[in-house]
PDB file of N, CA and C in Angstrom:
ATOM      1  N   UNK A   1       0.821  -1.195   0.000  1.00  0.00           N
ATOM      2  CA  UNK A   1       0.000   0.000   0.000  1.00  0.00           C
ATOM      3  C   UNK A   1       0.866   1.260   0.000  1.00  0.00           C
ATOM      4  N   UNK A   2       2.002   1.356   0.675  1.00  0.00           N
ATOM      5  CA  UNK A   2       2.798   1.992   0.757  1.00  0.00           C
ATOM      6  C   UNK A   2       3.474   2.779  -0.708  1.00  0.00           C
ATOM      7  N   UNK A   3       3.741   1.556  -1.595  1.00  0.00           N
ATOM      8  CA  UNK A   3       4.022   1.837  -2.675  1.00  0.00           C
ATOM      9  C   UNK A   3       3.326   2.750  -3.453  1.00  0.00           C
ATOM     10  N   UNK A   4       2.340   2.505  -3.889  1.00  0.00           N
ATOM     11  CA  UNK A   4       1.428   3.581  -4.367  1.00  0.00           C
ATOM     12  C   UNK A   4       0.549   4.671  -3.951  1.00  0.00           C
ATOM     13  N   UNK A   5       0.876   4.940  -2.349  1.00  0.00           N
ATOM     14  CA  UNK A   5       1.082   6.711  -2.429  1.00  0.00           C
ATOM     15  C   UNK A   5       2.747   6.974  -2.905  1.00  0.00           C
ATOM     16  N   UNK A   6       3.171   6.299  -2.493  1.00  0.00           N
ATOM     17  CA  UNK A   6       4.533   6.848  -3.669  1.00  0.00           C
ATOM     18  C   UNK A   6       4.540   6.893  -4.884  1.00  0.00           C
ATOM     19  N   UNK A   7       3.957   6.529  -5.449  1.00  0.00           N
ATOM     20  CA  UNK A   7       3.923   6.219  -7.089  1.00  0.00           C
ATOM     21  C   UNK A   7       2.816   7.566  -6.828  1.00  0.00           C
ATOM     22  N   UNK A   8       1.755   7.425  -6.263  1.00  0.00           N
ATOM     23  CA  UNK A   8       1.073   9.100  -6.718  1.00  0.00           C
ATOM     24  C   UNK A   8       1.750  10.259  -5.891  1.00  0.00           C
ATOM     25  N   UNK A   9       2.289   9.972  -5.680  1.00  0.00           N
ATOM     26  CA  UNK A   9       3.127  11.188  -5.041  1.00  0.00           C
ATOM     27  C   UNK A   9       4.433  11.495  -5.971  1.00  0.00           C
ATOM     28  N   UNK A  10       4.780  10.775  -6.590  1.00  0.00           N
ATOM     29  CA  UNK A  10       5.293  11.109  -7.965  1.00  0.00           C
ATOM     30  C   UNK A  10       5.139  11.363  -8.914  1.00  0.00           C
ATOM     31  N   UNK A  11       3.988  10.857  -9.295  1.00  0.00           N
ATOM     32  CA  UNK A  11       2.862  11.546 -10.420  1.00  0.00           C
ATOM     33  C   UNK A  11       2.708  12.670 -10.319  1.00  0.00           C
ATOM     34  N   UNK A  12       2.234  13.082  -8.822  1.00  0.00           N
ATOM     35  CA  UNK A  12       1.579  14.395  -8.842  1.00  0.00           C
ATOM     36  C   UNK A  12       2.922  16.003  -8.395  1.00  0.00           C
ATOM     37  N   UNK A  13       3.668  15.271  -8.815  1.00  0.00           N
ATOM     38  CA  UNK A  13       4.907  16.085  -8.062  1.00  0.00           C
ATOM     39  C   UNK A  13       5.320  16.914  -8.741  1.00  0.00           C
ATOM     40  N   UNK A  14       5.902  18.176  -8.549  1.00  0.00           N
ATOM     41  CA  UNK A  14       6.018  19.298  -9.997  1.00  0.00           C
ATOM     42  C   UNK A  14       6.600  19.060 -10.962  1.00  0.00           C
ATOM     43  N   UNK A  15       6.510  19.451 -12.188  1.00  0.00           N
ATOM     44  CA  UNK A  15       7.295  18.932 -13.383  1.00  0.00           C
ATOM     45  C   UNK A  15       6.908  17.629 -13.608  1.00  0.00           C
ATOM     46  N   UNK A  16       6.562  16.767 -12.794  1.00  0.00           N
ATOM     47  CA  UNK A  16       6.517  15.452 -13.334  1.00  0.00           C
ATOM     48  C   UNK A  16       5.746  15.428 -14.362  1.00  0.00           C
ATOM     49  N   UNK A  17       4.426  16.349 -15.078  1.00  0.00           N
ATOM     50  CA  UNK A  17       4.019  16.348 -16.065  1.00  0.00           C
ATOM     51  C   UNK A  17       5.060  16.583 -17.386  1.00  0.00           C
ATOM     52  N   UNK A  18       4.579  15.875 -18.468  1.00  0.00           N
ATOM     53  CA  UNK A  18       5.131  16.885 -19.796  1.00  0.00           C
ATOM     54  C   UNK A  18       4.430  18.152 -20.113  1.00  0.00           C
ATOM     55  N   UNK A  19       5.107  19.174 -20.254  1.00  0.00           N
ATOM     56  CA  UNK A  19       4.499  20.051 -20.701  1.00  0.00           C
ATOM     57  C   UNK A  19       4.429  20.499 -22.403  1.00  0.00           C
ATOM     58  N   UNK A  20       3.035  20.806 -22.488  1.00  0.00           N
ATOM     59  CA  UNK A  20       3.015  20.447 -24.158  1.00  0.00           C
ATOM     60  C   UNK A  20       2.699  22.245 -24.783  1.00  0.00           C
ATOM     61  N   UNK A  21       3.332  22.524 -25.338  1.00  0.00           N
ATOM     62  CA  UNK A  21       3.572  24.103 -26.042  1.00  0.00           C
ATOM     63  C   UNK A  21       2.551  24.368 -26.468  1.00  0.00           C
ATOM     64  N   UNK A  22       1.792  26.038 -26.334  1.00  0.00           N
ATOM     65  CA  UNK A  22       0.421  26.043 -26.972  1.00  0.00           C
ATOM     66  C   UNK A  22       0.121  25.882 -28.673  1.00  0.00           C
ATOM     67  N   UNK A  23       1.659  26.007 -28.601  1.00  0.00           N
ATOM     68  CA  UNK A  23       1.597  26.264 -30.530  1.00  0.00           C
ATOM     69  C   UNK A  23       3.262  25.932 -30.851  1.00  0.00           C
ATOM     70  N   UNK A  24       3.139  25.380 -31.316  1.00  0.00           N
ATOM     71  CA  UNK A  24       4.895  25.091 -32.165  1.00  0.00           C
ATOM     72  C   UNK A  24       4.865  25.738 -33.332  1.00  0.00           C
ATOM     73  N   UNK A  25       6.719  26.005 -33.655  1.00  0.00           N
ATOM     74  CA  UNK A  25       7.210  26.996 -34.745  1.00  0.00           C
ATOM     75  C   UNK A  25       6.787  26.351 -35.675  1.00  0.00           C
ATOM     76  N   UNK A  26       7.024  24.866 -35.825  1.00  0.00           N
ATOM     77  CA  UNK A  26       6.584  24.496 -37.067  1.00  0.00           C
ATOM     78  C   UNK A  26       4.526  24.283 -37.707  1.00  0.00           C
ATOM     79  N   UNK A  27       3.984  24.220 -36.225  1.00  0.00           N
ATOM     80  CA  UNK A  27       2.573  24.194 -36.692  1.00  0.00           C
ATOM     81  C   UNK A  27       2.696  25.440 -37.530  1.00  0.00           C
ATOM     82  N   UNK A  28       2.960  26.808 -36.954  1.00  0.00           N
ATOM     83  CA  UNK A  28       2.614  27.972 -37.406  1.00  0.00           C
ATOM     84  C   UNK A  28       2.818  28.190 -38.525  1.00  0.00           C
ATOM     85  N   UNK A  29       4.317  27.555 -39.253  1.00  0.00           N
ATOM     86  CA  UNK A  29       4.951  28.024 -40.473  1.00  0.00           C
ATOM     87  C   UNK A  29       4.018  26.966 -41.376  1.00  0.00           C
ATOM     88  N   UNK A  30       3.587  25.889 -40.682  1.00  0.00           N
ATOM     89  CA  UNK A  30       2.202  25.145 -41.437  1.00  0.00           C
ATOM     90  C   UNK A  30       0.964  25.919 -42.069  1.00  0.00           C
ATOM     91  N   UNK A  31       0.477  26.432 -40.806  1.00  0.00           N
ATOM     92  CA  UNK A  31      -0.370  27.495 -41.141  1.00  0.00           C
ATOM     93  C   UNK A  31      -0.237  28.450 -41.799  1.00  0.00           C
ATOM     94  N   UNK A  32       0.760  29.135 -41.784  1.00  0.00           N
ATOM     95  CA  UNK A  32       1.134  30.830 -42.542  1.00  0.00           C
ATOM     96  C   UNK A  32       1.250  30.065 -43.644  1.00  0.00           C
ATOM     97  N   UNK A  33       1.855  28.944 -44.026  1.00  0.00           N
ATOM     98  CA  UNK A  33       2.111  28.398 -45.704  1.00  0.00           C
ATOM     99  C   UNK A  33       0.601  28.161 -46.339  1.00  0.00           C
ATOM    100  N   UNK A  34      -0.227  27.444 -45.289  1.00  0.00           N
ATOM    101  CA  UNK A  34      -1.592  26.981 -45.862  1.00  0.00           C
ATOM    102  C   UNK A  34      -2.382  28.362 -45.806  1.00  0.00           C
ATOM    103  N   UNK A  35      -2.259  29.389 -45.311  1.00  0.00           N
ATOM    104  CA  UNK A  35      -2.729  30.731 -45.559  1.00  0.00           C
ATOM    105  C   UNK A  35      -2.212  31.790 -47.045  1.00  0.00           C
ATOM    106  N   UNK A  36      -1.239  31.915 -46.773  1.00  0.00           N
ATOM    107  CA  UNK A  36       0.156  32.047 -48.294  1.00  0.00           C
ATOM    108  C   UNK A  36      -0.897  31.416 -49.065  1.00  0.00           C
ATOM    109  N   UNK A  37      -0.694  29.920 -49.434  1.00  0.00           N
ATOM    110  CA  UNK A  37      -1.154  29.066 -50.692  1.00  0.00           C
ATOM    111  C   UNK A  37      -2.196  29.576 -51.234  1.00  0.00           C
ATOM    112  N   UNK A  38      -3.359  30.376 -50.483  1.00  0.00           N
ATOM    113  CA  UNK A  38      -4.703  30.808 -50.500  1.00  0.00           C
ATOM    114  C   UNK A  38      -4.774  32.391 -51.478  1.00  0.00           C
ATOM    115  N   UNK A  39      -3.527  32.752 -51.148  1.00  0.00           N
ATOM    116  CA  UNK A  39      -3.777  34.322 -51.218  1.00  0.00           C
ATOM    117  C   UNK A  39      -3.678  34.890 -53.075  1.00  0.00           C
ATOM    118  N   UNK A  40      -4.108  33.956 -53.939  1.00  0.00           N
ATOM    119  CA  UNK A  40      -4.991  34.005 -54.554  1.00  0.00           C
ATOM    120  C   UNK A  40      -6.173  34.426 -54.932  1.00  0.00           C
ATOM    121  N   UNK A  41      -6.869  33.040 -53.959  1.00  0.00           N
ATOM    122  CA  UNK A  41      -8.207  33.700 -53.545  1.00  0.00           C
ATOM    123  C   UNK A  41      -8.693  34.833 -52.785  1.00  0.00           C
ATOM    124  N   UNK A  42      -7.991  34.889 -51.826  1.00  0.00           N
ATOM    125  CA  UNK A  42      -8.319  36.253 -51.320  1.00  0.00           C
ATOM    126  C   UNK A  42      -8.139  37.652 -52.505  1.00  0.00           C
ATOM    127  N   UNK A  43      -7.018  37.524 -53.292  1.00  0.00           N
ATOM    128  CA  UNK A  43      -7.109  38.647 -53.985  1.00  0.00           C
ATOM    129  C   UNK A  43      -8.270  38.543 -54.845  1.00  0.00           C
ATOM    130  N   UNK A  44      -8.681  37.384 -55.274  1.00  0.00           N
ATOM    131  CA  UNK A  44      -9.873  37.199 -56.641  1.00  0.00           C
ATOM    132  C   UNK A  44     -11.298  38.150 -55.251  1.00  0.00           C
ATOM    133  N   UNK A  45     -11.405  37.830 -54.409  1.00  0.00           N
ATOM    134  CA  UNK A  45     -12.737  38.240 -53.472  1.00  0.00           C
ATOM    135  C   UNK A  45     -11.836  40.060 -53.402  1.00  0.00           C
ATOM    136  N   UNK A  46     -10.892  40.129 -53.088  1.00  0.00           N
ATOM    137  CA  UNK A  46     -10.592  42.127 -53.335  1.00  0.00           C
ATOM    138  C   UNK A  46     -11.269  42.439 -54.632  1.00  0.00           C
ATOM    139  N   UNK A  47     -10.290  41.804 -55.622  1.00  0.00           N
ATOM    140  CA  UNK A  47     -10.439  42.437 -56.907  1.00  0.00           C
ATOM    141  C   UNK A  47     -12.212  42.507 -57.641  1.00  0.00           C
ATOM    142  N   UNK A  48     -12.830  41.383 -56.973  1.00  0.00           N
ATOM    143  CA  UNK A  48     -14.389  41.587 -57.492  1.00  0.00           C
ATOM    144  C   UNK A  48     -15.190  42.460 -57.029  1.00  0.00           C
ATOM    145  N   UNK A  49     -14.689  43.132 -55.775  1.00  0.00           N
ATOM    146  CA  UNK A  49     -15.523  44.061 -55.323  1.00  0.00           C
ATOM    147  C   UNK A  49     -14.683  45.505 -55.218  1.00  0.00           C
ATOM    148  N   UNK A  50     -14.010  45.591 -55.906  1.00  0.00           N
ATOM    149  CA  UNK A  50     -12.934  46.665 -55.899  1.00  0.00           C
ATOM    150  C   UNK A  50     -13.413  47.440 -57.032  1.00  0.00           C
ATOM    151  N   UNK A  51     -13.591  49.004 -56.645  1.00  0.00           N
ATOM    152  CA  UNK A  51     -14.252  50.137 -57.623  1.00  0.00           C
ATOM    153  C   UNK A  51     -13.295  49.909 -59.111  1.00  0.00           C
ATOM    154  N   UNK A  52     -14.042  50.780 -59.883  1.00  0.00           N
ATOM    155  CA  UNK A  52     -12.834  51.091 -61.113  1.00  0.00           C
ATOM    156  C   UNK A  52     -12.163  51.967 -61.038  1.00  0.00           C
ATOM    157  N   UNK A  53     -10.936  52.059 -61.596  1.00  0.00           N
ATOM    158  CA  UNK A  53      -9.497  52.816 -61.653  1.00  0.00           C
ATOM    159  C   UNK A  53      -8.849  52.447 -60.630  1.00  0.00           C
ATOM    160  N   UNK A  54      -7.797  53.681 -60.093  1.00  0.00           N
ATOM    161  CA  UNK A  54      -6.935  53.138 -59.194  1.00  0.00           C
ATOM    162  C   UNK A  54      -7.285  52.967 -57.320  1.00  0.00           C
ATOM    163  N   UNK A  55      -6.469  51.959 -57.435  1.00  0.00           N
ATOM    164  CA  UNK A  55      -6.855  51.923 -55.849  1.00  0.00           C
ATOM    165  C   UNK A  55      -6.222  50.821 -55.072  1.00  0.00           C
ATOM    166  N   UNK A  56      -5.974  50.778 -53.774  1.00  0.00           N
ATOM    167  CA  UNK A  56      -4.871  49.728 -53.034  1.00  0.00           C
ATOM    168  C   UNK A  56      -5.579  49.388 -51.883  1.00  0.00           C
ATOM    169  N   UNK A  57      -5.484  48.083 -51.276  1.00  0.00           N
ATOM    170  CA  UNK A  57      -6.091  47.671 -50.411  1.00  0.00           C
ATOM    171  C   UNK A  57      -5.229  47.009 -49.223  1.00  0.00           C
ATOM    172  N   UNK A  58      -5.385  47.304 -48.330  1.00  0.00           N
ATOM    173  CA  UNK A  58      -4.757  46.041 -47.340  1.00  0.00           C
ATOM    174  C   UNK A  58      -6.000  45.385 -46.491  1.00  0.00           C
ATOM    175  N   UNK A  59      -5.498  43.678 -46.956  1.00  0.00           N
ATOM    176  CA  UNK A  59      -6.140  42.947 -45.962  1.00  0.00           C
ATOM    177  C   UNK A  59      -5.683  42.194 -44.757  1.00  0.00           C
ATOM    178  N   UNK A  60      -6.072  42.110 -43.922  1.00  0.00           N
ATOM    179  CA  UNK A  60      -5.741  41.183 -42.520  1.00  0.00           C
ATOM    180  C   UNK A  60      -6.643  40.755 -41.966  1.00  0.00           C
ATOM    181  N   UNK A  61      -6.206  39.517 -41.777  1.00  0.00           N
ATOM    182  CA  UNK A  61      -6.899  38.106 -41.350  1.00  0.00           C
ATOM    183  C   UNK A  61      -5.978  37.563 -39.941  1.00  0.00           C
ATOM    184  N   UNK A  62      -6.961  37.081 -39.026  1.00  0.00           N
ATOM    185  CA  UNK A  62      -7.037  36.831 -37.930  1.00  0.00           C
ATOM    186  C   UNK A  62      -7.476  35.582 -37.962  1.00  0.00           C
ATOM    187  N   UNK A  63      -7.270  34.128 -37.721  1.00  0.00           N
ATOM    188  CA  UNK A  63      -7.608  32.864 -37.755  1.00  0.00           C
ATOM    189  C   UNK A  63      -7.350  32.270 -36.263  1.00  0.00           C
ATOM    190  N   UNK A  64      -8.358  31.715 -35.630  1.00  0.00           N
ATOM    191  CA  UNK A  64      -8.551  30.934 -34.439  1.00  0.00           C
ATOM    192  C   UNK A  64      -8.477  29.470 -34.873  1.00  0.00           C
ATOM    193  N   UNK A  65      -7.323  28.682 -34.700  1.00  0.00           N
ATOM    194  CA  UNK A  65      -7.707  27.430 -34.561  1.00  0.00           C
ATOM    195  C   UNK A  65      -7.558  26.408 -33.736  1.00  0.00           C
ATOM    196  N   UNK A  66      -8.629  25.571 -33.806  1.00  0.00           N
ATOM    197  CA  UNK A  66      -8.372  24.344 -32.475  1.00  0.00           C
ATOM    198  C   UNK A  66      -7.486  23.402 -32.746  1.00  0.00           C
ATOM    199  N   UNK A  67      -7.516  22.370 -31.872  1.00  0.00           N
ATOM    200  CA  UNK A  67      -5.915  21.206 -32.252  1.00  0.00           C
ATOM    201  C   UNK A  67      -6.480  20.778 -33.154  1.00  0.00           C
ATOM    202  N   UNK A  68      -7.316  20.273 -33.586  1.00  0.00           N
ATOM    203  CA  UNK A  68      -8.104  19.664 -34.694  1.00  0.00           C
ATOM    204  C   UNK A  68      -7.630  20.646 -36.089  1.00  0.00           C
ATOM    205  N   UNK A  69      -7.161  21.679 -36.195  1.00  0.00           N
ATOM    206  CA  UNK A  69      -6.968  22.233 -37.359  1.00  0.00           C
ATOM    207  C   UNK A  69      -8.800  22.693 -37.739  1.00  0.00           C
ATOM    208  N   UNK A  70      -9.563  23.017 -36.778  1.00  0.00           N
ATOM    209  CA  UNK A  70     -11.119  23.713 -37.320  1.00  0.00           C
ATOM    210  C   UNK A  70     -10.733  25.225 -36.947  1.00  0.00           C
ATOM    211  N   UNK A  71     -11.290  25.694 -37.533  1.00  0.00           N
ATOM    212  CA  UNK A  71     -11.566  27.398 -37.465  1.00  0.00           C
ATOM    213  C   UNK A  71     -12.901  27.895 -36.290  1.00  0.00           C
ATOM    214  N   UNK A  72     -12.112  28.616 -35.622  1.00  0.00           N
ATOM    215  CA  UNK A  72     -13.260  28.746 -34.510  1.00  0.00           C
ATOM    216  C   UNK A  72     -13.674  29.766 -34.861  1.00  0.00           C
ATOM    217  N   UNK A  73     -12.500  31.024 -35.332  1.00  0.00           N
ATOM    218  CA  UNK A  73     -13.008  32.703 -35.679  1.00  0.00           C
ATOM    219  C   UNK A  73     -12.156  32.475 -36.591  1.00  0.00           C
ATOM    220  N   UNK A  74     -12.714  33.415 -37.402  1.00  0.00           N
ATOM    221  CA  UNK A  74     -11.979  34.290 -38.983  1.00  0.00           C
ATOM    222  C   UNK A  74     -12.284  35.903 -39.060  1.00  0.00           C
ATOM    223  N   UNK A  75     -11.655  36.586 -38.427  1.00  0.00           N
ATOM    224  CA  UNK A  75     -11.634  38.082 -38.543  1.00  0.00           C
ATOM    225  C   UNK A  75     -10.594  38.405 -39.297  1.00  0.00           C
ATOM    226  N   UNK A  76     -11.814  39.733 -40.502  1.00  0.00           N
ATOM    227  CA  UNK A  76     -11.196  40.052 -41.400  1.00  0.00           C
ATOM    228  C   UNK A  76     -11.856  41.550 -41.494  1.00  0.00           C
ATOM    229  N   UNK A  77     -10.101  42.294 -41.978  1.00  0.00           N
ATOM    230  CA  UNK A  77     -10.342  43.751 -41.827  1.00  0.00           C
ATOM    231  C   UNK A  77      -9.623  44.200 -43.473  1.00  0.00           C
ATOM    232  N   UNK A  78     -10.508  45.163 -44.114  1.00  0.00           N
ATOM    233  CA  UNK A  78     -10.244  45.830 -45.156  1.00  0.00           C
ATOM    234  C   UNK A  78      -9.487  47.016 -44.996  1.00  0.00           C
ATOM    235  N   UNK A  79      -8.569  47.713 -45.019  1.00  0.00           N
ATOM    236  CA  UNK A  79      -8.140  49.228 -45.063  1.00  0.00           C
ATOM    237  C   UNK A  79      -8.189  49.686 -46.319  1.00  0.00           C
ATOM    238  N   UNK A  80      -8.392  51.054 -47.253  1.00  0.00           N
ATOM    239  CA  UNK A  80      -9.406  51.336 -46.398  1.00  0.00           C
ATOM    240  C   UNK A  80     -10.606  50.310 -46.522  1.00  0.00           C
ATOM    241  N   UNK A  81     -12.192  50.689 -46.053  1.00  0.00           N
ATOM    242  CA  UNK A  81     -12.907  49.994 -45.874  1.00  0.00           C
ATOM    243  C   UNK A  81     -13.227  49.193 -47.617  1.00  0.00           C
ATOM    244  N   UNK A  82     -13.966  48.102 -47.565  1.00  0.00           N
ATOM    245  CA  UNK A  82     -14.541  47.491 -48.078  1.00  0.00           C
ATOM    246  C   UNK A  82     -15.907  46.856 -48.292  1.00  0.00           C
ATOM    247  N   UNK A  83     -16.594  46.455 -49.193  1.00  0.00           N
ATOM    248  CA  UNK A  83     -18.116  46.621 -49.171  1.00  0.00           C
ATOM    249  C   UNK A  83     -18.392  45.130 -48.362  1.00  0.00           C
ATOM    250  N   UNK A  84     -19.280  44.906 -47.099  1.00  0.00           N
ATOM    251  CA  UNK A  84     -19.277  43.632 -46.228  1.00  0.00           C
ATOM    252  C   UNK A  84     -19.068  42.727 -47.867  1.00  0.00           C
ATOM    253  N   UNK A  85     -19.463  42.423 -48.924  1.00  0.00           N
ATOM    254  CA  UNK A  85     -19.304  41.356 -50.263  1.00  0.00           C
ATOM    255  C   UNK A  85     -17.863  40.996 -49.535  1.00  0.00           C
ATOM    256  N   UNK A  86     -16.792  41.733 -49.607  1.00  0.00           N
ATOM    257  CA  UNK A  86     -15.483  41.381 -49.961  1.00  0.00           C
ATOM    258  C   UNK A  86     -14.896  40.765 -48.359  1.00  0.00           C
ATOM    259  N   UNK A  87     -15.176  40.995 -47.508  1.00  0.00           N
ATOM    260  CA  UNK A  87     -15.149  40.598 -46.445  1.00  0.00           C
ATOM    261  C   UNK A  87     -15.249  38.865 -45.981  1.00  0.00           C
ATOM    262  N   UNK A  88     -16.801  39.292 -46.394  1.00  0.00           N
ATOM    263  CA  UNK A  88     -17.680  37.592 -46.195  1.00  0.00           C
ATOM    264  C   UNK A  88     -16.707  36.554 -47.452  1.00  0.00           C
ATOM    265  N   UNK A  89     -16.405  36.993 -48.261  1.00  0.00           N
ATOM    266  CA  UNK A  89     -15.931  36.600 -49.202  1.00  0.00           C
ATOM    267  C   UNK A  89     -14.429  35.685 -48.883  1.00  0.00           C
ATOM    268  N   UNK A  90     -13.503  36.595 -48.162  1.00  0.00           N
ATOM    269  CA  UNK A  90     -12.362  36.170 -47.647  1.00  0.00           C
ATOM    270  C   UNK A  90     -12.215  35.523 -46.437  1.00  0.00           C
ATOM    271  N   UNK A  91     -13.315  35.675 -45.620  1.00  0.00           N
ATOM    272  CA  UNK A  91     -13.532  35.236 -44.502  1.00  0.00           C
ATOM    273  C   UNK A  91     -14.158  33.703 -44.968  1.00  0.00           C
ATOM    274  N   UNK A  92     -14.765  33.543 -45.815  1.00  0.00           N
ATOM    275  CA  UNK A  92     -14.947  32.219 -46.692  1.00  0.00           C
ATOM    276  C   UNK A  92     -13.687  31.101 -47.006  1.00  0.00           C
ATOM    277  N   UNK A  93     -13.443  31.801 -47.964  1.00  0.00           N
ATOM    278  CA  UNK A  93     -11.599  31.560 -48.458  1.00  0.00           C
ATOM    279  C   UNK A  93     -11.264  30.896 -47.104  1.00  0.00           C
ATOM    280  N   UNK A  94     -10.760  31.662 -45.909  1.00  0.00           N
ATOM    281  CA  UNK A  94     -10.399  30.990 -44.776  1.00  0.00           C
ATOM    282  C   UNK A  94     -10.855  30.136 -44.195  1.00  0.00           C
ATOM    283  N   UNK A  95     -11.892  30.007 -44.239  1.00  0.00           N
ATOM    284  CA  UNK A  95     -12.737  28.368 -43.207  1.00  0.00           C
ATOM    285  C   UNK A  95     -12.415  27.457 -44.066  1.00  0.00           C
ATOM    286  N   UNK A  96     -12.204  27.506 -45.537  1.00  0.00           N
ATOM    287  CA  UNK A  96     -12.112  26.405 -46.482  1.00  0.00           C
ATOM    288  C   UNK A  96     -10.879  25.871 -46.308  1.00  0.00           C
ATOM    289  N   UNK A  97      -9.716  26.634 -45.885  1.00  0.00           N
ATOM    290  CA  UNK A  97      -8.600  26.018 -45.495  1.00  0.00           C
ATOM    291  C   UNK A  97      -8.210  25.233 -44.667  1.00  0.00           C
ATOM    292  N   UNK A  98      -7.724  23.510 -45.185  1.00  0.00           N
ATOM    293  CA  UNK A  98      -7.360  22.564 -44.286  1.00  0.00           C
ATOM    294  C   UNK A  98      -6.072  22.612 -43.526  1.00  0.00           C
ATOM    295  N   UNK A  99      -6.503  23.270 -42.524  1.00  0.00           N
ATOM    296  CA  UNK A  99      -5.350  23.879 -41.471  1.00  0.00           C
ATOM    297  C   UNK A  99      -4.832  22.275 -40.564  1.00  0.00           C
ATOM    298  N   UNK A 100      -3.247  22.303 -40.712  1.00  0.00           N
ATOM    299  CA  UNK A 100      -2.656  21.449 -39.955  1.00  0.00           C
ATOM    300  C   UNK A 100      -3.277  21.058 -38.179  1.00  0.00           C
ATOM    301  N   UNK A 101      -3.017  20.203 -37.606  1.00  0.00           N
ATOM    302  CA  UNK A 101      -3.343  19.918 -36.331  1.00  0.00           C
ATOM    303  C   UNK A 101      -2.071  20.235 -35.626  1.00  0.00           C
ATOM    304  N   UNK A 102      -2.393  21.016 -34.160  1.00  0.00           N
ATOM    305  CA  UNK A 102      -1.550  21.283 -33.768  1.00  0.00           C
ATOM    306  C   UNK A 102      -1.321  20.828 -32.015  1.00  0.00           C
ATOM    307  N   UNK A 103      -0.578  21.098 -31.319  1.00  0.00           N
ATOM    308  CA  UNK A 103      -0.145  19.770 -30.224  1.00  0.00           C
ATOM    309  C   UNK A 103      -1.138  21.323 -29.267  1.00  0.00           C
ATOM    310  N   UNK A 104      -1.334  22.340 -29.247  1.00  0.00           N
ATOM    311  CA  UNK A 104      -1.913  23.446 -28.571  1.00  0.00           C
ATOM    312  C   UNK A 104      -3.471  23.358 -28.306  1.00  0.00           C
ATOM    313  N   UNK A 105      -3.569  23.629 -27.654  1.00  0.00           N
ATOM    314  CA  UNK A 105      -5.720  24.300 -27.864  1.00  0.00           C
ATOM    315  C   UNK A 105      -6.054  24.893 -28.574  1.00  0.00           C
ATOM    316  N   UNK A 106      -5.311  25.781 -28.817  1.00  0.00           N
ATOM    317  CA  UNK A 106      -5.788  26.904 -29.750  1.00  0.00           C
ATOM    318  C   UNK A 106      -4.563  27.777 -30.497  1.00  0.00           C
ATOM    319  N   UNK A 107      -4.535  28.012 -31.778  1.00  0.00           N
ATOM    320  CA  UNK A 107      -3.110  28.574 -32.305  1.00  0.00           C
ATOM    321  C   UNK A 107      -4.194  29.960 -32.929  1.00  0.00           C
ATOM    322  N   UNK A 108      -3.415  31.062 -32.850  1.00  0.00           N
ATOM    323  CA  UNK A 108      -4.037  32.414 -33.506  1.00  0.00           C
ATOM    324  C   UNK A 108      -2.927  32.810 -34.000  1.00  0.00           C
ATOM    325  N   UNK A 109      -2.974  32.923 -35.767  1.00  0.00           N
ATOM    326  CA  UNK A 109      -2.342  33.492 -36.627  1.00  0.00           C
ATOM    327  C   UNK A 109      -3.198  34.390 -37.536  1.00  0.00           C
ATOM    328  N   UNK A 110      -2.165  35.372 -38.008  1.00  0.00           N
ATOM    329  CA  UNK A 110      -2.439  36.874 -38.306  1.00  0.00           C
ATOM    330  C   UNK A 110      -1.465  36.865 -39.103  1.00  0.00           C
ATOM    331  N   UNK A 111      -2.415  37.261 -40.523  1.00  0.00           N
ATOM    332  CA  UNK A 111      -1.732  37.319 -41.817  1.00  0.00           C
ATOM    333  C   UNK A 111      -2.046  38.668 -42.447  1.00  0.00           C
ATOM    334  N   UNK A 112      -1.448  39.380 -43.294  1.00  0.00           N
ATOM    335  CA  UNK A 112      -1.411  40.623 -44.009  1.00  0.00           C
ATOM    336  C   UNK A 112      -1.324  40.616 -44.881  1.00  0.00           C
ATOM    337  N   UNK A 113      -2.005  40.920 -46.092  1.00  0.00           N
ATOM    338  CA  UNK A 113      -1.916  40.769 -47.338  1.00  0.00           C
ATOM    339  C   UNK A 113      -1.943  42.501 -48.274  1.00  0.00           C
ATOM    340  N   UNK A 114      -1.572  42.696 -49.116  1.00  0.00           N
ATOM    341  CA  UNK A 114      -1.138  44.802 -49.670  1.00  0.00           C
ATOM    342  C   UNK A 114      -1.759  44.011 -51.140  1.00  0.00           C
ATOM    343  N   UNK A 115      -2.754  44.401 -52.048  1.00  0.00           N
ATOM    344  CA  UNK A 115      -3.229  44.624 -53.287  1.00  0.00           C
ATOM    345  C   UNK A 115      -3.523  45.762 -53.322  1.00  0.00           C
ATOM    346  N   UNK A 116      -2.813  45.749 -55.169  1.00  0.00           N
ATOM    347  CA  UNK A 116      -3.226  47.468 -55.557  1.00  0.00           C
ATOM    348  C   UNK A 116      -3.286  47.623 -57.459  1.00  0.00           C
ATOM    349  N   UNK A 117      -4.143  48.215 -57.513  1.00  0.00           N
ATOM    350  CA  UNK A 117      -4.621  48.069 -59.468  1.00  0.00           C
ATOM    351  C   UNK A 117      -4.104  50.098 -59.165  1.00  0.00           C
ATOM    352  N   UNK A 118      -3.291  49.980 -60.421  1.00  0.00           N
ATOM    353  CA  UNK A 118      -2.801  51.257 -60.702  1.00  0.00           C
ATOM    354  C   UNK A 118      -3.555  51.693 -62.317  1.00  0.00           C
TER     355      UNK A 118
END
């Protein structure tokens, strides 16, 4: 009997856990690549709702994801503004992306994208 409050008394003893990182370098550079690969589409959703003549846009995207690689949030900001079309549009683009699984709860990456028709 003896033995195993020792054995949980070692279990429960500091450090004796592994500790597991909320997000690793390499999930992320997973993600920023599977975001990258996209940015395509995101420009096709600027450019369809983008006035005529000249004009430049910056977009940024905000992605919540669980270990599962699902999208919990997709916040997306136009500078200057944009008509909600182009928004919903890119914020689309992003849920469609099969985001890596990661050893964390939750990984939040933030991407920036500059289009501009001269």
């Amino acid at each position: 009997m003896a033995w195993v409050l020792v054995a949980l008394a070692v279990l429960a003893a500091p450090g004796a856990k592994k500790k597991t990182p909320s997000s690793s370098a390499a999930t992320d550079a997973a993600i920023k690549a599977a975001l990258d690969a996209e940015q395509q589409k995101v420009a096709d959703c600027v450019v369809s709702n983008a006035p005529p003549g000249a004009w430049s846009k910056t977009v940024t995207a905000t992605v919540k994801i669980n270990a599962s690689g699902q999208v919990l949030s997709a916040e997306v900001k136009v500078e200057p503004d944009a008509p909600p079309a182009t928004r919903e549009c890119i914020e689309k683009v992003l849920r469609a992306i099969a985001y890596p699984k990661s050893p964390g709860p939750l990984t939040r990456i933030s991407r920036e994208w500059s289009f501009a028709m001269k």
